[in-house]
Every structure is written in structure tokens, then in C-alpha cells.
PDB file of N, CA and C in Angstrom:
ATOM      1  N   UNK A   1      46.771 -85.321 -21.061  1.00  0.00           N
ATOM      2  CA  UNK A   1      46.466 -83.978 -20.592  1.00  0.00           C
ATOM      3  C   UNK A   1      47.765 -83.260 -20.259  1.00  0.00           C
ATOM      4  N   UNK A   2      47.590 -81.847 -20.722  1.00  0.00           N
ATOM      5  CA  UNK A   2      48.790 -81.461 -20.786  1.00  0.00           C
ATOM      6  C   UNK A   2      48.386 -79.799 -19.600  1.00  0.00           C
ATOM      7  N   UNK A   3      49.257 -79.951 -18.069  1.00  0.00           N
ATOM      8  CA  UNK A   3      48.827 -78.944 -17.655  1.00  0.00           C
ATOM      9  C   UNK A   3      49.952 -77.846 -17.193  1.00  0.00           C
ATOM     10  N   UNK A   4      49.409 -76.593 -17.722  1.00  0.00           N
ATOM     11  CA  UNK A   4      49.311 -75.498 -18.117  1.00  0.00           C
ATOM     12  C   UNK A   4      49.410 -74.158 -17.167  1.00  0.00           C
ATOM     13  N   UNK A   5      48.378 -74.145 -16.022  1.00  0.00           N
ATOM     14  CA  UNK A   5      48.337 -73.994 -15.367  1.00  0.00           C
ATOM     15  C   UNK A   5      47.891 -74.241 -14.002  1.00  0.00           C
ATOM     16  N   UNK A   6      47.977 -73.823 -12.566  1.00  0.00           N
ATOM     17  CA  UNK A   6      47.329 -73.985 -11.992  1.00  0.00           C
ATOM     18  C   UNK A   6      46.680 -72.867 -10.680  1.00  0.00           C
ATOM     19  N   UNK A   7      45.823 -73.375  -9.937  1.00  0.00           N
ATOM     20  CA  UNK A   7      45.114 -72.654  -8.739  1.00  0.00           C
ATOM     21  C   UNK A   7      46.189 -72.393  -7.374  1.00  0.00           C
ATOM     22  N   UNK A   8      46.817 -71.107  -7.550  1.00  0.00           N
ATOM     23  CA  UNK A   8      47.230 -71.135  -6.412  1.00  0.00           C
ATOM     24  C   UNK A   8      46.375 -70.144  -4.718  1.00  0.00           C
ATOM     25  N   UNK A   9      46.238 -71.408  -3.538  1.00  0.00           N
ATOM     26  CA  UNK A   9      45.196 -70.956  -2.523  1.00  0.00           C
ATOM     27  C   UNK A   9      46.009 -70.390  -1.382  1.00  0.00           C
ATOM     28  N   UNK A  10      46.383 -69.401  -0.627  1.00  0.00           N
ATOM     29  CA  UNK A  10      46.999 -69.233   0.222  1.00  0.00           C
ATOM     30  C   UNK A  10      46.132 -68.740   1.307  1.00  0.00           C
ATOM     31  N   UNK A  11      46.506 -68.949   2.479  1.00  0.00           N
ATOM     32  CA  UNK A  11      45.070 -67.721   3.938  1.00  0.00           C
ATOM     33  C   UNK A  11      46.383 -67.131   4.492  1.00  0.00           C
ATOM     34  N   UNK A  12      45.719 -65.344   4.681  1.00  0.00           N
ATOM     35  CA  UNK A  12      46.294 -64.801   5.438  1.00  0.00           C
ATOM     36  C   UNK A  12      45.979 -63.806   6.017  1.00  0.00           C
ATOM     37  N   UNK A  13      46.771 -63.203   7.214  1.00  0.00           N
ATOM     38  CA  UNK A  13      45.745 -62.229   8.303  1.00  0.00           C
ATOM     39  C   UNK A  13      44.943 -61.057   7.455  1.00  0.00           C
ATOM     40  N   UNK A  14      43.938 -60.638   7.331  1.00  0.00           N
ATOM     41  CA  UNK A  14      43.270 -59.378   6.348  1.00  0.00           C
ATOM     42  C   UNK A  14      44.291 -58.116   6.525  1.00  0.00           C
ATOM     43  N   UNK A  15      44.548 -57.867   7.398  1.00  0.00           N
ATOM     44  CA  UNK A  15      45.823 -56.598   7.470  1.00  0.00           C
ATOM     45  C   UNK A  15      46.848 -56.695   6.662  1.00  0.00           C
ATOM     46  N   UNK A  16      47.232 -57.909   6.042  1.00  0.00           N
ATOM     47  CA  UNK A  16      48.733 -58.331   5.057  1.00  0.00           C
ATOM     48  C   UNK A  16      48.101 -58.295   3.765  1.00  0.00           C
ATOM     49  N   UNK A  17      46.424 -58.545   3.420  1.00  0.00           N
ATOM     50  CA  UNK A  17      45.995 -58.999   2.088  1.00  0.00           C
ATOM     51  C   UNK A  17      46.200 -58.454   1.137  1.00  0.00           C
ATOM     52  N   UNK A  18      45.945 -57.094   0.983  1.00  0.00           N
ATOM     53  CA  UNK A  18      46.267 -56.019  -0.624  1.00  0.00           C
ATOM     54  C   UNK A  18      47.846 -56.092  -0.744  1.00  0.00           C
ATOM     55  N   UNK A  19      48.791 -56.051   0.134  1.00  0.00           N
ATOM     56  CA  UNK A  19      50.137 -55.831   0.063  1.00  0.00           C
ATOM     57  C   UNK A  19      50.468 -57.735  -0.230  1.00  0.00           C
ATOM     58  N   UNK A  20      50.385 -57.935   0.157  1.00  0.00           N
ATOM     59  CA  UNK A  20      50.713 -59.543  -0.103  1.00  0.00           C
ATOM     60  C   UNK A  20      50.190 -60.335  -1.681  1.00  0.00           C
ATOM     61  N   UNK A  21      48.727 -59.720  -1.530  1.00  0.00           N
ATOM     62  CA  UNK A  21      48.417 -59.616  -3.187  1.00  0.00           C
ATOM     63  C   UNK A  21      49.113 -59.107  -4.295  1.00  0.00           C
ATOM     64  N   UNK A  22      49.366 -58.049  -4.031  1.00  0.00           N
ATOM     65  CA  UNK A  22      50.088 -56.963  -5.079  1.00  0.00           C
ATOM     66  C   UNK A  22      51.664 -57.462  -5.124  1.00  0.00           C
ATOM     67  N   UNK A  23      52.343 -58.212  -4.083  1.00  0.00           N
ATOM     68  CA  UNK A  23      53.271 -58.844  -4.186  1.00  0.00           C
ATOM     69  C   UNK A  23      53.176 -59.929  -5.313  1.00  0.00           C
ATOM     70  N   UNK A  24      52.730 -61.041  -4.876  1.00  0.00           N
ATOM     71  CA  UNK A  24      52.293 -62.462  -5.814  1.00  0.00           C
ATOM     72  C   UNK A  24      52.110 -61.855  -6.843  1.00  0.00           C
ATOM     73  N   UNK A  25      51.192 -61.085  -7.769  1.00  0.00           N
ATOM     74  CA  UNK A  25      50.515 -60.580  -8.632  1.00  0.00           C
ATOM     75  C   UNK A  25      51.881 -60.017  -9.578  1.00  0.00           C
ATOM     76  N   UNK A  26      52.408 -59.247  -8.751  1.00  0.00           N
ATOM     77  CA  UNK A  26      53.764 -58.948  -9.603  1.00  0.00           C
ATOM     78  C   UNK A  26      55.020 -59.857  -9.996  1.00  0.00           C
ATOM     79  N   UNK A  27      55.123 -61.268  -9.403  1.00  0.00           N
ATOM     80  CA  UNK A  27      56.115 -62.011  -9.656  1.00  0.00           C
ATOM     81  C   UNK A  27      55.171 -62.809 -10.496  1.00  0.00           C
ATOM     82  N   UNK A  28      53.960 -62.474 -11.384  1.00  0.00           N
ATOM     83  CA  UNK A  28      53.543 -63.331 -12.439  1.00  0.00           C
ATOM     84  C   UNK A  28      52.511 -64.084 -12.528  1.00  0.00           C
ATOM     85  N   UNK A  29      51.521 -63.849 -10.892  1.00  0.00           N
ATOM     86  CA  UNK A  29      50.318 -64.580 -10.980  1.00  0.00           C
ATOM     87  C   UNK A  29      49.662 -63.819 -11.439  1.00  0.00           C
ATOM     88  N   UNK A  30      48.471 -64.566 -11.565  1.00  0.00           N
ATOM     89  CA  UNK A  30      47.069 -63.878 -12.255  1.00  0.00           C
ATOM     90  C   UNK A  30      46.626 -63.754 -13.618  1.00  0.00           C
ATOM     91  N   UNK A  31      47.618 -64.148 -14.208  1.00  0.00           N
ATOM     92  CA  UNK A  31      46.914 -63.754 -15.921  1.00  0.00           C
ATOM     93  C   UNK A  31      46.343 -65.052 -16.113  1.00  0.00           C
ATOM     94  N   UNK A  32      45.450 -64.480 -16.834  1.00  0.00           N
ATOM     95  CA  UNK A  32      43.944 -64.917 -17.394  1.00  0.00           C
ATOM     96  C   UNK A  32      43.906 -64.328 -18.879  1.00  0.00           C
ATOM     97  N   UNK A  33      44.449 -65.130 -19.768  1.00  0.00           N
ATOM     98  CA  UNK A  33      44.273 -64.340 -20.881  1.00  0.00           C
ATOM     99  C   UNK A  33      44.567 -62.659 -21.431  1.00  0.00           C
ATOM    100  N   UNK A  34      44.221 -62.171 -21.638  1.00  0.00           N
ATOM    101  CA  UNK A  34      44.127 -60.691 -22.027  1.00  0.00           C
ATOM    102  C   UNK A  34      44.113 -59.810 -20.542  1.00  0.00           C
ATOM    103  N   UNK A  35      44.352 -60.862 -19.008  1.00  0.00           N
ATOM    104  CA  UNK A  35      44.070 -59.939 -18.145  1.00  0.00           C
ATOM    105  C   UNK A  35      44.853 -60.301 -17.175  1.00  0.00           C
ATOM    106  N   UNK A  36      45.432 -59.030 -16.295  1.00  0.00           N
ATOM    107  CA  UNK A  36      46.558 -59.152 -15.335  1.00  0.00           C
ATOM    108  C   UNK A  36      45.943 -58.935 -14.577  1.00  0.00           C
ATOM    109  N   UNK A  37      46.819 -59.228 -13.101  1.00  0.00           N
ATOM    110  CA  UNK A  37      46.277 -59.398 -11.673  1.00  0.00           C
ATOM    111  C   UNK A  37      44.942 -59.696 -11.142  1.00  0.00           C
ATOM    112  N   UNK A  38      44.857 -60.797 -11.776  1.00  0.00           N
ATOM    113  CA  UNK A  38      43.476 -61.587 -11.452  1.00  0.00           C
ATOM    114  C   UNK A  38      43.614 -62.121 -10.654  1.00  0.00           C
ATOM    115  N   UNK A  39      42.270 -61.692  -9.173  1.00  0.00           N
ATOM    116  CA  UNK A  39      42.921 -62.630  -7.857  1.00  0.00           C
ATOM    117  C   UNK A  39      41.087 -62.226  -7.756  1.00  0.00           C
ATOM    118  N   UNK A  40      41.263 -63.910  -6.443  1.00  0.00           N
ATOM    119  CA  UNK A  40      39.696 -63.798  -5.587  1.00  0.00           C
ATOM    120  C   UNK A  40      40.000 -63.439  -3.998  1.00  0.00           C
ATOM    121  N   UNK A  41      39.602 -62.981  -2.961  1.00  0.00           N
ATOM    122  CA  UNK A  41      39.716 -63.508  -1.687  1.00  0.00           C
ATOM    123  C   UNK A  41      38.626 -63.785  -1.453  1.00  0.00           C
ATOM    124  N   UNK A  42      38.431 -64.297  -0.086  1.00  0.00           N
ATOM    125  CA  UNK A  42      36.970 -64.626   0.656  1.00  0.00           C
ATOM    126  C   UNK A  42      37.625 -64.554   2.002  1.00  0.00           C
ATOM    127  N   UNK A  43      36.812 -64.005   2.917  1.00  0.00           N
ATOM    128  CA  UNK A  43      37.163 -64.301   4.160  1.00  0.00           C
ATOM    129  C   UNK A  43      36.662 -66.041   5.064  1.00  0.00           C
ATOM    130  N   UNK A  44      37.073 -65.971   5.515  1.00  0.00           N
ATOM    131  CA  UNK A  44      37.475 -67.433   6.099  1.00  0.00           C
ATOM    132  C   UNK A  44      38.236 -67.636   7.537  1.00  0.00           C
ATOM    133  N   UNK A  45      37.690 -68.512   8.362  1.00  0.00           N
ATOM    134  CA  UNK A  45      38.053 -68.738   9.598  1.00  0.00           C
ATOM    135  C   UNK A  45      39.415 -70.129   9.665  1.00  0.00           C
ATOM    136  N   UNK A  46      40.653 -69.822  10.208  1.00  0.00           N
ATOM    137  CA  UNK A  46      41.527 -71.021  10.350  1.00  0.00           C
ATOM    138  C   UNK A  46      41.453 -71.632  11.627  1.00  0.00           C
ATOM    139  N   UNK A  47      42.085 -72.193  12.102  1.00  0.00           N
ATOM    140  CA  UNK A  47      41.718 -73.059  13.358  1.00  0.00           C
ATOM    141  C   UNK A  47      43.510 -74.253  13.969  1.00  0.00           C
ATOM    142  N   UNK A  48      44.335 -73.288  14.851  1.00  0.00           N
ATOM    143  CA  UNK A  48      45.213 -74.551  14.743  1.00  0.00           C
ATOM    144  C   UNK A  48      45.482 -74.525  16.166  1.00  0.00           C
ATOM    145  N   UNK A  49      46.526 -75.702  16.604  1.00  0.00           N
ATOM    146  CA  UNK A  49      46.586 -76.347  17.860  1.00  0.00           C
ATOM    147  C   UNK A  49      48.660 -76.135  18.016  1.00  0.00           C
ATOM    148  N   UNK A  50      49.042 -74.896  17.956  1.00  0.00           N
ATOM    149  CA  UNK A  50      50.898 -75.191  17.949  1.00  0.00           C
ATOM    150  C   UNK A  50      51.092 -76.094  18.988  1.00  0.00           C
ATOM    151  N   UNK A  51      52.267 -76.727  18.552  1.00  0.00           N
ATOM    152  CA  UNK A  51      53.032 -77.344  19.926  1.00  0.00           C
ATOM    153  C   UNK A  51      54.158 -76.821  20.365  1.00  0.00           C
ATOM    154  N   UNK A  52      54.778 -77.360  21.071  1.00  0.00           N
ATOM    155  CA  UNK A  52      55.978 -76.824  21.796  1.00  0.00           C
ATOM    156  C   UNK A  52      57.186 -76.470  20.991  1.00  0.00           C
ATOM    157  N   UNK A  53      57.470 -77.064  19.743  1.00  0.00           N
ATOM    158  CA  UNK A  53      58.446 -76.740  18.969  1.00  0.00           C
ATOM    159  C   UNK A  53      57.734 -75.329  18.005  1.00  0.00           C
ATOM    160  N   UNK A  54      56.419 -74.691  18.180  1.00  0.00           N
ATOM    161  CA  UNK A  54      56.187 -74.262  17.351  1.00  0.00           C
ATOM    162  C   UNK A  54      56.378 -72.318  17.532  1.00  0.00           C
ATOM    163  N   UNK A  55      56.765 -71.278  16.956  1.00  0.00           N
ATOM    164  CA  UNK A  55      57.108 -70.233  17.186  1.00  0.00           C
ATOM    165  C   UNK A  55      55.766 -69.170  16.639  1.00  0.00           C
ATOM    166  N   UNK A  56      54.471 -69.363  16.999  1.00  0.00           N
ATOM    167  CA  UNK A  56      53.086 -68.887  16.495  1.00  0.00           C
ATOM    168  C   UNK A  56      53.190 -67.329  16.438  1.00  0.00           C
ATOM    169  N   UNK A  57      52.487 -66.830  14.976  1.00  0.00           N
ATOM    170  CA  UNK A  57      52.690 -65.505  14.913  1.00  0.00           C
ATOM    171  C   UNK A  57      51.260 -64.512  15.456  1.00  0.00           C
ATOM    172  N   UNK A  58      50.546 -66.121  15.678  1.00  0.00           N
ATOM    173  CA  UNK A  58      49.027 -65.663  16.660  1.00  0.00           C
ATOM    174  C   UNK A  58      48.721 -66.791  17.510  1.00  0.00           C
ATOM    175  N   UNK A  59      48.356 -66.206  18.590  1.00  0.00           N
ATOM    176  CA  UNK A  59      48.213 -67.205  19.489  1.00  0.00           C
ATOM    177  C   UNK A  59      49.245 -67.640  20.430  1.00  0.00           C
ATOM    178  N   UNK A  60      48.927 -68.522  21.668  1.00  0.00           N
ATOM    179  CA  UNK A  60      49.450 -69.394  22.223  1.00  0.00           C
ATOM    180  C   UNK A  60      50.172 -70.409  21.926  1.00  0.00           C
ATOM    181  N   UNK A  61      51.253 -71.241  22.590  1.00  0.00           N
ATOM    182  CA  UNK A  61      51.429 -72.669  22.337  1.00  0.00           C
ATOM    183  C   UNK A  61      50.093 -73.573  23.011  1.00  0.00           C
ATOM    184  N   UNK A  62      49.902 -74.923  22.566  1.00  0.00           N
ATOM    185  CA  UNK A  62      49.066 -75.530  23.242  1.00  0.00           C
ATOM    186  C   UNK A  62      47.352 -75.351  23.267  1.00  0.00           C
ATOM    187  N   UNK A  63      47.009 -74.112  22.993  1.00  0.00           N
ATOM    188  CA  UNK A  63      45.364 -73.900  22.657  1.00  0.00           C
ATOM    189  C   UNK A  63      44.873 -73.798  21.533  1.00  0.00           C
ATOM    190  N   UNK A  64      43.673 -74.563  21.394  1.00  0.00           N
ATOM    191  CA  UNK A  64      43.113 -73.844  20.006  1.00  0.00           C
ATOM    192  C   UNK A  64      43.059 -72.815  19.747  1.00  0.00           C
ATOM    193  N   UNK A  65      42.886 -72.222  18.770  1.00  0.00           N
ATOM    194  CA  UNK A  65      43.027 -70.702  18.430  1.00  0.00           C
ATOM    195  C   UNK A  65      42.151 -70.694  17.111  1.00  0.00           C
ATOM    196  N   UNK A  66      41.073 -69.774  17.177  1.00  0.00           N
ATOM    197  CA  UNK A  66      40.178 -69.439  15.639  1.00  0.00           C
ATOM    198  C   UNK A  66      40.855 -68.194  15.211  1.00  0.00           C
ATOM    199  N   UNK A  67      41.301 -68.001  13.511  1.00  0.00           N
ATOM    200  CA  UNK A  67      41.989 -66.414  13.488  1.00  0.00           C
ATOM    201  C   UNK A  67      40.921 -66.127  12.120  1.00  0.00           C
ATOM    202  N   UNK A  68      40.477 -65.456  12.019  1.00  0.00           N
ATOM    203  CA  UNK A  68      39.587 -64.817  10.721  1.00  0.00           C
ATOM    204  C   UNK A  68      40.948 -64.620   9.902  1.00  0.00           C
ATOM    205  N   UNK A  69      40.691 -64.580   8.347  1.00  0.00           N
ATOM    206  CA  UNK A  69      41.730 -64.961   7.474  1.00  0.00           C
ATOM    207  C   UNK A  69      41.055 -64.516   6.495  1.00  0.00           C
ATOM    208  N   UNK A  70      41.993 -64.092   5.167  1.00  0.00           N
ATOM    209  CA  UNK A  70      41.300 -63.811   3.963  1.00  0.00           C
ATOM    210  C   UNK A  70      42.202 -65.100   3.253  1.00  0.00           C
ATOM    211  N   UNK A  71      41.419 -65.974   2.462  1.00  0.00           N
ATOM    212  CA  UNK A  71      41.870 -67.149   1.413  1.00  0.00           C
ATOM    213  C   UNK A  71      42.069 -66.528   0.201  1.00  0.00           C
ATOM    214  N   UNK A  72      43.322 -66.136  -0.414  1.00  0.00           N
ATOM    215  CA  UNK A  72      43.819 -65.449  -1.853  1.00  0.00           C
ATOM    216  C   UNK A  72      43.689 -66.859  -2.461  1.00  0.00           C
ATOM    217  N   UNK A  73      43.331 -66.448  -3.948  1.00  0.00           N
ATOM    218  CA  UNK A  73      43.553 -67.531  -4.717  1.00  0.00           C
ATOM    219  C   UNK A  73      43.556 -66.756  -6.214  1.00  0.00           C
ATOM    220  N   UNK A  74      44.540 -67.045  -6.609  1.00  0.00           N
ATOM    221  CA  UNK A  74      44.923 -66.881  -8.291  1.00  0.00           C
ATOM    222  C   UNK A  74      45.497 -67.988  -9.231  1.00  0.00           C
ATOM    223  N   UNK A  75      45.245 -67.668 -10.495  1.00  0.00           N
ATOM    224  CA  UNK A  75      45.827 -68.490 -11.006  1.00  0.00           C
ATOM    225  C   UNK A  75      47.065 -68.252 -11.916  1.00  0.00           C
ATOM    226  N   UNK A  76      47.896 -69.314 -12.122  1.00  0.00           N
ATOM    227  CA  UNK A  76      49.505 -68.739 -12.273  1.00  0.00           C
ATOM    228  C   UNK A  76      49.636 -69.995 -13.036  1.00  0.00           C
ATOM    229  N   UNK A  77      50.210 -69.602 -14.322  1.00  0.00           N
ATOM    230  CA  UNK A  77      51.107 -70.351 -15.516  1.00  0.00           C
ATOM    231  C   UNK A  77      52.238 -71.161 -14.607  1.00  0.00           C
ATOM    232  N   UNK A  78      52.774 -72.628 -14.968  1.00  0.00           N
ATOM    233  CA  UNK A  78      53.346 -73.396 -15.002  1.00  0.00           C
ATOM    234  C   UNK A  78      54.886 -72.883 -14.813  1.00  0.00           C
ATOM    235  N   UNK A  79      55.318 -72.483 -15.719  1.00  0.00           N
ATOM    236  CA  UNK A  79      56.534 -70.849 -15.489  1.00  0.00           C
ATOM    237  C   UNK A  79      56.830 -70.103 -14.396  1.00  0.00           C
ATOM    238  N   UNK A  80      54.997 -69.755 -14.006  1.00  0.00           N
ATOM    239  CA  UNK A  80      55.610 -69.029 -13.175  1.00  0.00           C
ATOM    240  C   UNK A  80      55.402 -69.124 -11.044  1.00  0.00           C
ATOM    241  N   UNK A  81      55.352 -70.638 -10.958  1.00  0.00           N
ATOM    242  CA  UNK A  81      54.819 -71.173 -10.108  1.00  0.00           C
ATOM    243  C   UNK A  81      56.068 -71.230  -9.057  1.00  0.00           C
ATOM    244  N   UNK A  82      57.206 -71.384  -9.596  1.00  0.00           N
ATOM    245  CA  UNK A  82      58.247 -71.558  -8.327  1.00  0.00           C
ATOM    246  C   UNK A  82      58.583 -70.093  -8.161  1.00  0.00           C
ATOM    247  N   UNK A  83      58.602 -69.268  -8.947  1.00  0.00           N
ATOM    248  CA  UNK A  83      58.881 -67.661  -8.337  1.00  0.00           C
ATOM    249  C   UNK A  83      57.254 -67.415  -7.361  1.00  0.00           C
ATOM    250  N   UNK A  84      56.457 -67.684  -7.974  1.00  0.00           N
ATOM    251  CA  UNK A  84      54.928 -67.313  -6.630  1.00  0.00           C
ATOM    252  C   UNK A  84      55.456 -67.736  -5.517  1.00  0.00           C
ATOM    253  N   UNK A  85      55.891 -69.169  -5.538  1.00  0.00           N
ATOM    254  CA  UNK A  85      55.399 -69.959  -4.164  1.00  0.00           C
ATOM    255  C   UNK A  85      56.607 -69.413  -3.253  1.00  0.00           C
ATOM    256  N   UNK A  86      58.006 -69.022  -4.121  1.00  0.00           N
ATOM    257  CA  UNK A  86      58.994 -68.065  -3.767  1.00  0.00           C
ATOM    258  C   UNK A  86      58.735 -67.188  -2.563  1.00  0.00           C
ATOM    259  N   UNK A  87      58.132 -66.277  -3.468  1.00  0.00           N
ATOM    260  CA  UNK A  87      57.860 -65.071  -2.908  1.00  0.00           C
ATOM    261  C   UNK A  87      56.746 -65.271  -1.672  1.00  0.00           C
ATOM    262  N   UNK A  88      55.625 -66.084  -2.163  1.00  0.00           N
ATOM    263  CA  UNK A  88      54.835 -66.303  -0.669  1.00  0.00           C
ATOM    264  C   UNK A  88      55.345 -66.714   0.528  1.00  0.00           C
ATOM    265  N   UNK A  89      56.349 -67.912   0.511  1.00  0.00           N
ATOM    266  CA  UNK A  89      56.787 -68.708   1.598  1.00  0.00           C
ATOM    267  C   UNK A  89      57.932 -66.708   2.130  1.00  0.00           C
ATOM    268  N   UNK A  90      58.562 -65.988   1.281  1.00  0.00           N
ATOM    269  CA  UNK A  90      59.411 -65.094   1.682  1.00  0.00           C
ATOM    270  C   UNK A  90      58.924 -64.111   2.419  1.00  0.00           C
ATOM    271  N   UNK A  91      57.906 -63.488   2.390  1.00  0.00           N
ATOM    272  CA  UNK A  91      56.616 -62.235   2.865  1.00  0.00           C
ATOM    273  C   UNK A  91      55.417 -62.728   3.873  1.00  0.00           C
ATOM    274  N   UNK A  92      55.275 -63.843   3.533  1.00  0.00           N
ATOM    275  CA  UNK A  92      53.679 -64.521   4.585  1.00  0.00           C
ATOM    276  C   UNK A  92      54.419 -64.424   5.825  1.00  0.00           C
ATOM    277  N   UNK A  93      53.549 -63.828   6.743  1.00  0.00           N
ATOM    278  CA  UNK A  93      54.090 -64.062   8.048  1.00  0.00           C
ATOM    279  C   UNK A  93      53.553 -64.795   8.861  1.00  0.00           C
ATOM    280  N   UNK A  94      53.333 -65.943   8.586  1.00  0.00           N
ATOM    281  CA  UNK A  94      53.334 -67.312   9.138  1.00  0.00           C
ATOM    282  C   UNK A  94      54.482 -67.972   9.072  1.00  0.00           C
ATOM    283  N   UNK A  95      54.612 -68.592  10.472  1.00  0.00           N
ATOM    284  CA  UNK A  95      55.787 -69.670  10.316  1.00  0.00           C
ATOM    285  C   UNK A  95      55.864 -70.857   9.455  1.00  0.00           C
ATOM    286  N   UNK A  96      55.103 -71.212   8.903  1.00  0.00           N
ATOM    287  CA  UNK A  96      54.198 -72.239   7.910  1.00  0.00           C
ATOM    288  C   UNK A  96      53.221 -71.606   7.168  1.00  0.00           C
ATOM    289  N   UNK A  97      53.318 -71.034   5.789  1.00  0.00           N
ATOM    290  CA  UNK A  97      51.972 -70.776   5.589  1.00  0.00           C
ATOM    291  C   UNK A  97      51.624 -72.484   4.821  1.00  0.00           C
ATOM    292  N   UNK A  98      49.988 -72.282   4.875  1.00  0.00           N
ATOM    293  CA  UNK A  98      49.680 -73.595   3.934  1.00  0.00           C
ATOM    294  C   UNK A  98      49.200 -72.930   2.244  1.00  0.00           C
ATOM    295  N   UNK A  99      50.030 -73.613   1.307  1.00  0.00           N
ATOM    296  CA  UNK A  99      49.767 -73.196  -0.017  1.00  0.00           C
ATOM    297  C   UNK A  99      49.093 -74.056  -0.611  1.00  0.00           C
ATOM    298  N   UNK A 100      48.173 -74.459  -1.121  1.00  0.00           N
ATOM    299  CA  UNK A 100      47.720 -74.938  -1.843  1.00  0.00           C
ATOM    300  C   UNK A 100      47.994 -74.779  -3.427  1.00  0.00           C
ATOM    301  N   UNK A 101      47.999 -76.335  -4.351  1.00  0.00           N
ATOM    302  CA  UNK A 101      48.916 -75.815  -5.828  1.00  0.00           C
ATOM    303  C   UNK A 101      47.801 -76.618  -6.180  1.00  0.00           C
ATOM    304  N   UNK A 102      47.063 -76.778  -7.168  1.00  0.00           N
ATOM    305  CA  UNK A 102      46.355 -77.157  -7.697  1.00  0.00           C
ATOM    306  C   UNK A 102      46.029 -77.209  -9.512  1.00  0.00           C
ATOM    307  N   UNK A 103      46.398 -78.470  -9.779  1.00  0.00           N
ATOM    308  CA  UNK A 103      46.629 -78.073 -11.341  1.00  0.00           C
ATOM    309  C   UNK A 103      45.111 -78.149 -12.179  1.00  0.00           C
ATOM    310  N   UNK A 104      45.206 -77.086 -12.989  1.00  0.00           N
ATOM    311  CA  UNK A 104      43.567 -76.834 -14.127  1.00  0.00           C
ATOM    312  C   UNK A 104      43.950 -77.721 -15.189  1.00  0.00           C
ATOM    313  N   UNK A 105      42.618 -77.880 -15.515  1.00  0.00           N
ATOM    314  CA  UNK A 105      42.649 -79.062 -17.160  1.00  0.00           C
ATOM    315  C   UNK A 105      41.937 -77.543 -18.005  1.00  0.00           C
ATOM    316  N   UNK A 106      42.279 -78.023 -18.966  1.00  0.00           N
ATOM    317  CA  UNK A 106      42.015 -77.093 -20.009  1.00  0.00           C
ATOM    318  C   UNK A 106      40.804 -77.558 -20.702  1.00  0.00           C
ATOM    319  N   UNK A 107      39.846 -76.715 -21.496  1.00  0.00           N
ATOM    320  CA  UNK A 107      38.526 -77.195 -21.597  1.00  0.00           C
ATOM    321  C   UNK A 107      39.005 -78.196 -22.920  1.00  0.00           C
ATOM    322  N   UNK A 108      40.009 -77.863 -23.339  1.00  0.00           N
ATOM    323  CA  UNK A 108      40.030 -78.905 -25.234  1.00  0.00           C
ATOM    324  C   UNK A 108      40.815 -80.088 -23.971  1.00  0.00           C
ATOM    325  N   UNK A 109      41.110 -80.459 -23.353  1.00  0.00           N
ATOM    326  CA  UNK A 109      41.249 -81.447 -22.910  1.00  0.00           C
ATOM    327  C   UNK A 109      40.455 -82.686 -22.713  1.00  0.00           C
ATOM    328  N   UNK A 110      39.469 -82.219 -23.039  1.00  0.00           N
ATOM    329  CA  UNK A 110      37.776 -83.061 -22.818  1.00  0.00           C
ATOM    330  C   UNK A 110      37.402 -83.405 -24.381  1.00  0.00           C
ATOM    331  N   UNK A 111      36.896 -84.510 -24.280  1.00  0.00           N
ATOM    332  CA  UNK A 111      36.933 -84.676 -25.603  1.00  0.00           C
ATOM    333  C   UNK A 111      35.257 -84.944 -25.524  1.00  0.00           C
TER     334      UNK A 111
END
């Protein structure tokens, strides 16, 4: 199996989403064949616990914290995966965002 592309998943505050989209989208995610800037969100709840070394761009140190979130997910050619993840880790304003990379099989891969 030879892969090609893959699923990239990122969460981030809904106030950053269209601008943060339209970012990624332009350093090369999203094509789908015959089609540019192909993206999903969903809204979605995160849930974390910082510690003392941690510099939180919501929340407290030390408490749980629930933040409503929109989960972007596009998919991005092999090519063009270290300029995405680039640009996300450069613009997300999380001190950590979590990216998810996830590689697709292609349907002639199946025999």
C-alpha cells in the first residue's frame, strides 16, 4: 500500500475557525480531486487538567476545564503535510495544539 494522502484533525476555539481554515487551506490542504478547500468542522467539547509548568490560553492551572471547540479536518497530499502541520503549530493559539495525521488507503488498494 502506497499512501498518498492523509486526514488532517485539529480543535480550535470557534472565534479562530474560518481564519485558521482559510490559513491551512491555502498552504495546500483540501484538494479532493477537481476540488479546492475542502474542509469539515463539527463542534465538539475538549476537556484538560494544565499543570504547573503549563502557560493555558483558557483556563486555570490545576482545574478541569470544558472549552466548546470546532474539530477542522481536511485532507492534504503527502507533499503537502509538513507545510500544513507548519503553519498550524505557527497560528493555533494553543500552547499545544493536538494534530491528528492520519494516513487514507486508496480504494485500488483493496483487492
Amino acid at each position: 500500500m502506497n499512501i498518498k494522502k492523509v486526514n488532517i484533525a485539529v480543535t480550535i476555539p470557534p472565534q479562530y475557525l474560518e481564519q485558521f481554515r482559510k490559513s491551512i487551506l491555502e498552504e495546500g490542504a483540501g484538494i479532493i480531486e477537481n476540488y479546492t478547500f475542502c474542509s469539515v468542522s463539527t463542534k465538539c467539547t475538549g476537556t484538560f487538567i494544565a499543570n504547573e509548568h503549563a502557560n493555558p490560553y483558557i483556563g486555570v492551572k490545576g482545574k478541569l476545564i470544558y472549552v466548546e471547540e470546532e474539530k477542522l479536518e481536511v485532507i492534504c497530499d503527502i507533499k503537502n503535510v509538513k507545510k500544513v502541520i507548519k503553519k498550524i503549530k505557527e497560528i493555533h493559539p494553543y500552547e499545544t495544539p493536538v494534530i491528528d495525521i492520519i494516513p487514507l488507503l486508496d480504494e485500488e488498494d483493496f483487492k
